[in-house]
Protein backbone atom coordinates (compact mmCIF):
# COMPACT_ATOMS: atom_id res chain seq x y z
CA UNK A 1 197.25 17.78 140.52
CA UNK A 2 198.53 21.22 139.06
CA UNK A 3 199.25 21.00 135.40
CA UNK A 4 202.93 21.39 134.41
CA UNK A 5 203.28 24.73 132.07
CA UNK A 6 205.89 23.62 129.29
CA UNK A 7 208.36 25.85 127.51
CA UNK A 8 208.62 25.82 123.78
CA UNK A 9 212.61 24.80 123.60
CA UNK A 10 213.22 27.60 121.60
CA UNK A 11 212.04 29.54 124.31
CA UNK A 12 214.16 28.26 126.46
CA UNK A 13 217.17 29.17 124.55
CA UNK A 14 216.10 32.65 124.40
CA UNK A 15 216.33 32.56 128.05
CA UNK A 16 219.46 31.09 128.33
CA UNK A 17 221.10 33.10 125.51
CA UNK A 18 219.92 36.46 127.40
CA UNK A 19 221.29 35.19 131.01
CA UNK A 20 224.42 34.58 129.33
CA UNK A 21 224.45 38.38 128.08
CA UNK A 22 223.87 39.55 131.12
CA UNK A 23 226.84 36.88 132.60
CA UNK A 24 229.58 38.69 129.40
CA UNK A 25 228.30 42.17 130.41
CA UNK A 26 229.16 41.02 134.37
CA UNK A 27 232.93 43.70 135.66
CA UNK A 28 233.74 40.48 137.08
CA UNK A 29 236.45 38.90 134.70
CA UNK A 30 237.88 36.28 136.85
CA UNK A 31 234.37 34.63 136.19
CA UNK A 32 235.29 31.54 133.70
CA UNK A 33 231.93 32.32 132.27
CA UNK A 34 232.55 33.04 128.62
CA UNK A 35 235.12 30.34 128.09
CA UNK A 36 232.83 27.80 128.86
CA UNK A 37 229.81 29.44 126.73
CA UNK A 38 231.80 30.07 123.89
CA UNK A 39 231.05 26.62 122.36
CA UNK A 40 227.59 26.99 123.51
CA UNK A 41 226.95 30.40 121.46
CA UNK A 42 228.79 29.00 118.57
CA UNK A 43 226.25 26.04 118.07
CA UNK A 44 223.52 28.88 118.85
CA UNK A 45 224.83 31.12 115.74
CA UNK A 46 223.50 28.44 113.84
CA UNK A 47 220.12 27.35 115.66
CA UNK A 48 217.25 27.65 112.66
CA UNK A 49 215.66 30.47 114.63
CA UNK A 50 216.87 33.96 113.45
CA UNK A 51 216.49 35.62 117.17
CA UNK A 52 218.60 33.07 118.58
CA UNK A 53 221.13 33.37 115.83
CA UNK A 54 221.20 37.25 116.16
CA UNK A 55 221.30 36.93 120.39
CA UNK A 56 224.17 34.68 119.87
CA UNK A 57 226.42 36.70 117.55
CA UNK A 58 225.83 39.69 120.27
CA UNK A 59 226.82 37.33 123.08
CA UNK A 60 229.72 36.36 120.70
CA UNK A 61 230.36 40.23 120.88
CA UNK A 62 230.70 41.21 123.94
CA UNK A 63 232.81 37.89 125.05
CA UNK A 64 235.07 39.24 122.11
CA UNK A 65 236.85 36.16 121.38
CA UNK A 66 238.94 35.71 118.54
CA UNK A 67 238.30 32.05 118.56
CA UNK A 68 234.52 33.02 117.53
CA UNK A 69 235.76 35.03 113.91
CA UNK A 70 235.30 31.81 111.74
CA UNK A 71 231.73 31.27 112.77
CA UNK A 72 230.91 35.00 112.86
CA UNK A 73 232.50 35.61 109.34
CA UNK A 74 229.98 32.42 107.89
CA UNK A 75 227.15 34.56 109.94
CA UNK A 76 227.89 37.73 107.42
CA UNK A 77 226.00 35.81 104.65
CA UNK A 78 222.92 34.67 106.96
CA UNK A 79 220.16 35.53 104.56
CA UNK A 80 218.20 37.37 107.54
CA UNK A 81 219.64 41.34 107.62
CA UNK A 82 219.42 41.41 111.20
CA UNK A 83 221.73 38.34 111.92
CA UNK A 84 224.41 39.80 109.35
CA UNK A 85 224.55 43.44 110.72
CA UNK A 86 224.53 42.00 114.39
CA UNK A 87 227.64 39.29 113.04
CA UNK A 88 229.29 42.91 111.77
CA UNK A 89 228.90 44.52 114.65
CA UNK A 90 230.28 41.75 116.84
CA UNK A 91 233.55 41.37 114.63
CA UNK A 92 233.78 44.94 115.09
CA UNK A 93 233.49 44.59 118.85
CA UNK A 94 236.81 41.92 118.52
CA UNK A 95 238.68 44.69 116.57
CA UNK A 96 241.77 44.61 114.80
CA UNK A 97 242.33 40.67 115.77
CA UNK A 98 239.52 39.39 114.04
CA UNK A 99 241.22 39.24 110.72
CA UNK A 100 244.53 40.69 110.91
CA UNK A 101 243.34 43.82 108.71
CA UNK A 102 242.06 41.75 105.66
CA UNK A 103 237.83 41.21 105.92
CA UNK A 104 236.72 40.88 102.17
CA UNK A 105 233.40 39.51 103.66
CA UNK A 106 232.66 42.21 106.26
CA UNK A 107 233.33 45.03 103.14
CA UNK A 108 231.60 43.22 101.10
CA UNK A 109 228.11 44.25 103.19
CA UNK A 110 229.03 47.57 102.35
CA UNK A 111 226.92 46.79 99.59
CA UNK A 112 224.20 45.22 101.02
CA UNK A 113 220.66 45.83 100.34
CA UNK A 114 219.74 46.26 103.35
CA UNK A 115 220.63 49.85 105.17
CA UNK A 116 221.17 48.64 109.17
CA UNK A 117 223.79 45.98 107.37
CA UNK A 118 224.99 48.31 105.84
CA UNK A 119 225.59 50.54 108.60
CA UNK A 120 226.85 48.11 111.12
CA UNK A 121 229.14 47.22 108.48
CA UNK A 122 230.93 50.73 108.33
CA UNK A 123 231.38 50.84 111.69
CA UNK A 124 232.99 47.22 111.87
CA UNK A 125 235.45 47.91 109.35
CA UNK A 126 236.28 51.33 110.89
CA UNK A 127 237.35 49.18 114.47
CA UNK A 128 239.16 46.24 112.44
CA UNK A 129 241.16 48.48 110.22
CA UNK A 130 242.50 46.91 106.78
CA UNK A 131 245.80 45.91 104.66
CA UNK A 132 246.64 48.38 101.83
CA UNK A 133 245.49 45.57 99.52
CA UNK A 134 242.31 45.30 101.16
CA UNK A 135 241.62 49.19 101.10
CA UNK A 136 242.51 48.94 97.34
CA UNK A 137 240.27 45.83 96.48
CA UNK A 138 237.25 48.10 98.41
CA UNK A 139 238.09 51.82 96.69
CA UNK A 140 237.73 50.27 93.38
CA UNK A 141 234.27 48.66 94.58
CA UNK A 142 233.04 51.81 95.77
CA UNK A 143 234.11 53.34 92.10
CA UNK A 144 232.27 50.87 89.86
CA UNK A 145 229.18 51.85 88.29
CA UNK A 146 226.38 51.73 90.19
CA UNK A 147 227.47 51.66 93.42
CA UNK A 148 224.24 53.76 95.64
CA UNK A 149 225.64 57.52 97.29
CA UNK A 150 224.84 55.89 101.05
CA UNK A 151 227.61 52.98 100.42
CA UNK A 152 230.28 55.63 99.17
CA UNK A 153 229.41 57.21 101.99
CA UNK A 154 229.74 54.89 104.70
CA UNK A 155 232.71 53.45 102.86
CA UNK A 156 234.50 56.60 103.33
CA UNK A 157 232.76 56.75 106.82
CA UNK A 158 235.20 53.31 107.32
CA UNK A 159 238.20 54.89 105.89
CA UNK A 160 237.93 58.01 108.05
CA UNK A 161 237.92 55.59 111.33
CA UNK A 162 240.76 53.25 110.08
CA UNK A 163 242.78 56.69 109.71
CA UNK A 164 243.64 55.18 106.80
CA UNK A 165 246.35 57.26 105.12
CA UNK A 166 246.42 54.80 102.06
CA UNK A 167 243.23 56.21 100.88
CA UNK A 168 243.78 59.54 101.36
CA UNK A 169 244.11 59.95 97.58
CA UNK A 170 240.72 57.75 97.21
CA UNK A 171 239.20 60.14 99.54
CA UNK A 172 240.39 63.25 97.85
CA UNK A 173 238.06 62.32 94.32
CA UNK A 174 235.33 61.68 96.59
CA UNK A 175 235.34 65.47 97.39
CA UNK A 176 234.10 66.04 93.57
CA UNK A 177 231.42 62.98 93.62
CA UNK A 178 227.59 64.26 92.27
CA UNK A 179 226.42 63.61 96.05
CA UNK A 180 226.55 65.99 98.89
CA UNK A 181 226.52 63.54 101.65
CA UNK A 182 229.60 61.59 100.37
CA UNK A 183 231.28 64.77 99.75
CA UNK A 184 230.62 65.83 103.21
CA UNK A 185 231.53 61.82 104.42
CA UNK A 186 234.87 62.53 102.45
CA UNK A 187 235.61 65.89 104.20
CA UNK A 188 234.99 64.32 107.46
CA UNK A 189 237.29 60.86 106.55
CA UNK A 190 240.17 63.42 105.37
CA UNK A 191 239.83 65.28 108.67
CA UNK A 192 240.04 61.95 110.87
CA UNK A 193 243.15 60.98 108.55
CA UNK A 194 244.69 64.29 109.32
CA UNK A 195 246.80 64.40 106.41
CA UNK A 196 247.95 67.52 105.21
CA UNK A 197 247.99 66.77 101.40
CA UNK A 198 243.93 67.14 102.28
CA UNK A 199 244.14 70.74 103.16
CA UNK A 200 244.24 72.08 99.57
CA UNK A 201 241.07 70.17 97.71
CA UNK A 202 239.10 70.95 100.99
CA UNK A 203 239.84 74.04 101.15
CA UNK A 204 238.95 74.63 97.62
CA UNK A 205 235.29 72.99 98.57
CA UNK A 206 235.32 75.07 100.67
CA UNK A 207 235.32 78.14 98.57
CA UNK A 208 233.10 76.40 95.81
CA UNK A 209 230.71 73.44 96.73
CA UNK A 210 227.22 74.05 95.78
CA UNK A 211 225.52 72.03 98.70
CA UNK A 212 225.91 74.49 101.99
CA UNK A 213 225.83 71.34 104.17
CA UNK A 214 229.45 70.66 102.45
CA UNK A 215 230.58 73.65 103.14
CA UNK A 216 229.65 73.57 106.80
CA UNK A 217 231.55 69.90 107.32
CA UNK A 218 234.24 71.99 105.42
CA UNK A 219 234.37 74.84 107.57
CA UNK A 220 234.45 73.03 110.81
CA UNK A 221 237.13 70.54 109.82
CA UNK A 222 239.52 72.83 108.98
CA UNK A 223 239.33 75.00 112.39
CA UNK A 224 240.04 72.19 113.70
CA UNK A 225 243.08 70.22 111.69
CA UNK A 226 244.35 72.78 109.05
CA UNK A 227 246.42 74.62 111.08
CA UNK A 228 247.65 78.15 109.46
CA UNK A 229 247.44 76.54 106.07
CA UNK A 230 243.79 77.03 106.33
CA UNK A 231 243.33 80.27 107.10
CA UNK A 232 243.16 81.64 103.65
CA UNK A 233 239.98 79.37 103.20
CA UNK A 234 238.53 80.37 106.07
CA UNK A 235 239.23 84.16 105.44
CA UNK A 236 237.56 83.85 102.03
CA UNK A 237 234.50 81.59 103.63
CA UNK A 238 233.75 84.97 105.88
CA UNK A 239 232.00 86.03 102.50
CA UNK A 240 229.58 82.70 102.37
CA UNK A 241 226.30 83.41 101.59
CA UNK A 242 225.52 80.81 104.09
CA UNK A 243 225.14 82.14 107.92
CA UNK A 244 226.55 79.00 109.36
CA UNK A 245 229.36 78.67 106.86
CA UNK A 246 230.14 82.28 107.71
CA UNK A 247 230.28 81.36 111.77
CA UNK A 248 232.21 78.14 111.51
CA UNK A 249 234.99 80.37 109.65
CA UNK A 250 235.19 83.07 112.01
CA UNK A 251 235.20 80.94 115.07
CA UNK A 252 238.05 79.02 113.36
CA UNK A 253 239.63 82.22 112.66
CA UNK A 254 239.60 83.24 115.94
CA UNK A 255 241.00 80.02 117.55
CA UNK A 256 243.82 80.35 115.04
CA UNK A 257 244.38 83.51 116.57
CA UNK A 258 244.70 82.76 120.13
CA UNK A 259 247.29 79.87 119.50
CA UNK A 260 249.56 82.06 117.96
């Protein structure tokens, strides 16, 4: 008699989590699939096995339900990094509903220790967007002491994908912080914004940030939102002693001067 090969039953989760991702992923959405998963996933999320837990919040993703935000906001503080930034990246994938624009807990891993979290984060907060209270709470996080260059800089990341004209002020001291890469994050956030209150600090970085790689973002930015206000900047960047600098600003130049 042939012996019976047995599946570990976590295994046989992992099966059964993946089928379902391939099911959510499915162009058919008259299929009744995901409402009758959903509870499914949600006692998943919490299985003791990290890969399961991490499957399910990217299940819980792409079915997008709002009813899944509680259990996917508890899954933020799983202590495995993977889990978290996959629970980020899933309430980013619900949007704007998954906490009517106030997420304490999802900017919170803005300051994680771990770099993917940290990451996934960003781009969460960018697709839910935020209340002016909540934007305020986070800019004076990202101000205290301490806080590392790469969280500044995916902070502003966030603002710049929120379009979030509250902050444009916030933004605007990031332009003079010791770190290149926020600056440049800053430049790019002020640019998304489109706000023309931006025009004059960048343009001024333009003229005088050390870092070249600032001066580049700089350039580029404002060929494409500065309009004639600009063009002084741009004019005086034809000088840089940097080659790309020096291109950026004549090819804005020159766009300026066929829309006229």
């Amino acid at each position: 008699m042939p012996k019976v090969r047995r599946f570990p039953h976590s295994a046989v989760l992992i099966l059964a989590t993946l089928t379902l991702c391939a099911c959510v992923m499915s162009t058919d959405h008259t299929d009744p699939t995901a409402e009758k998963v959903l509870p499914k996933l949600l006692a998943v999320l919490k299985d003791p096995d990290p890969p399961l837990r991490q499957v399910a919040a990217q299940s819980l993703g792409k079915i997008a339900r709002q009813e899944a935000v509680p259990a996917l906001t508890e899954a933020l503080q799983d202590p495995v990094p993977s889990v978290r930034a996959q629970a980020a990246w899933a309430l980013g994938m619900i949007g704007e509903k998954s906490a009517a624009g106030d997420h304490p807990q999802l900017a919170s891993l803005l300051f994680d220790s771990d770099a993917a979290v940290r990451q996934a984060a960003a781009t969460a907060l960018g697709q839910t967007g935020a209340t002016p209270a909540a934007l305020e709470r986070l800019e004076k996080r990202l101000l205290e002491p301490g806080v590392s260059s790469d969280t500044k800089r995916l902070g502003a990341a966030a603002l710049g994908a929120m379009e979030a004209r509250y902050s444009v002020g916030f933004l605007i001291k990031l332009l003079k912080d010791p770190d290149a890469t926020v600056r440049r994050s800053a430049v790019a956030a002020l640019a998304e914004i489109g706000d023309q209150q931006a025009l004059a600090p960048i343009s001024m970085l333009l003229l005088t940030d050390p870092d070249p790689q600032a001066r580049i973002e700089a350039a580029f930015r404002l060929s494409k939102f500065g309009g004639t206000a600009a063009l002084p900047a741009l004019g005086g960047a034809l000088k840089d002693r940097d080659a790309n600098v020096r291109r950026l600003a004549e090819a804005g130049l020159k766009e300026a001067d066929t829309e006229k």
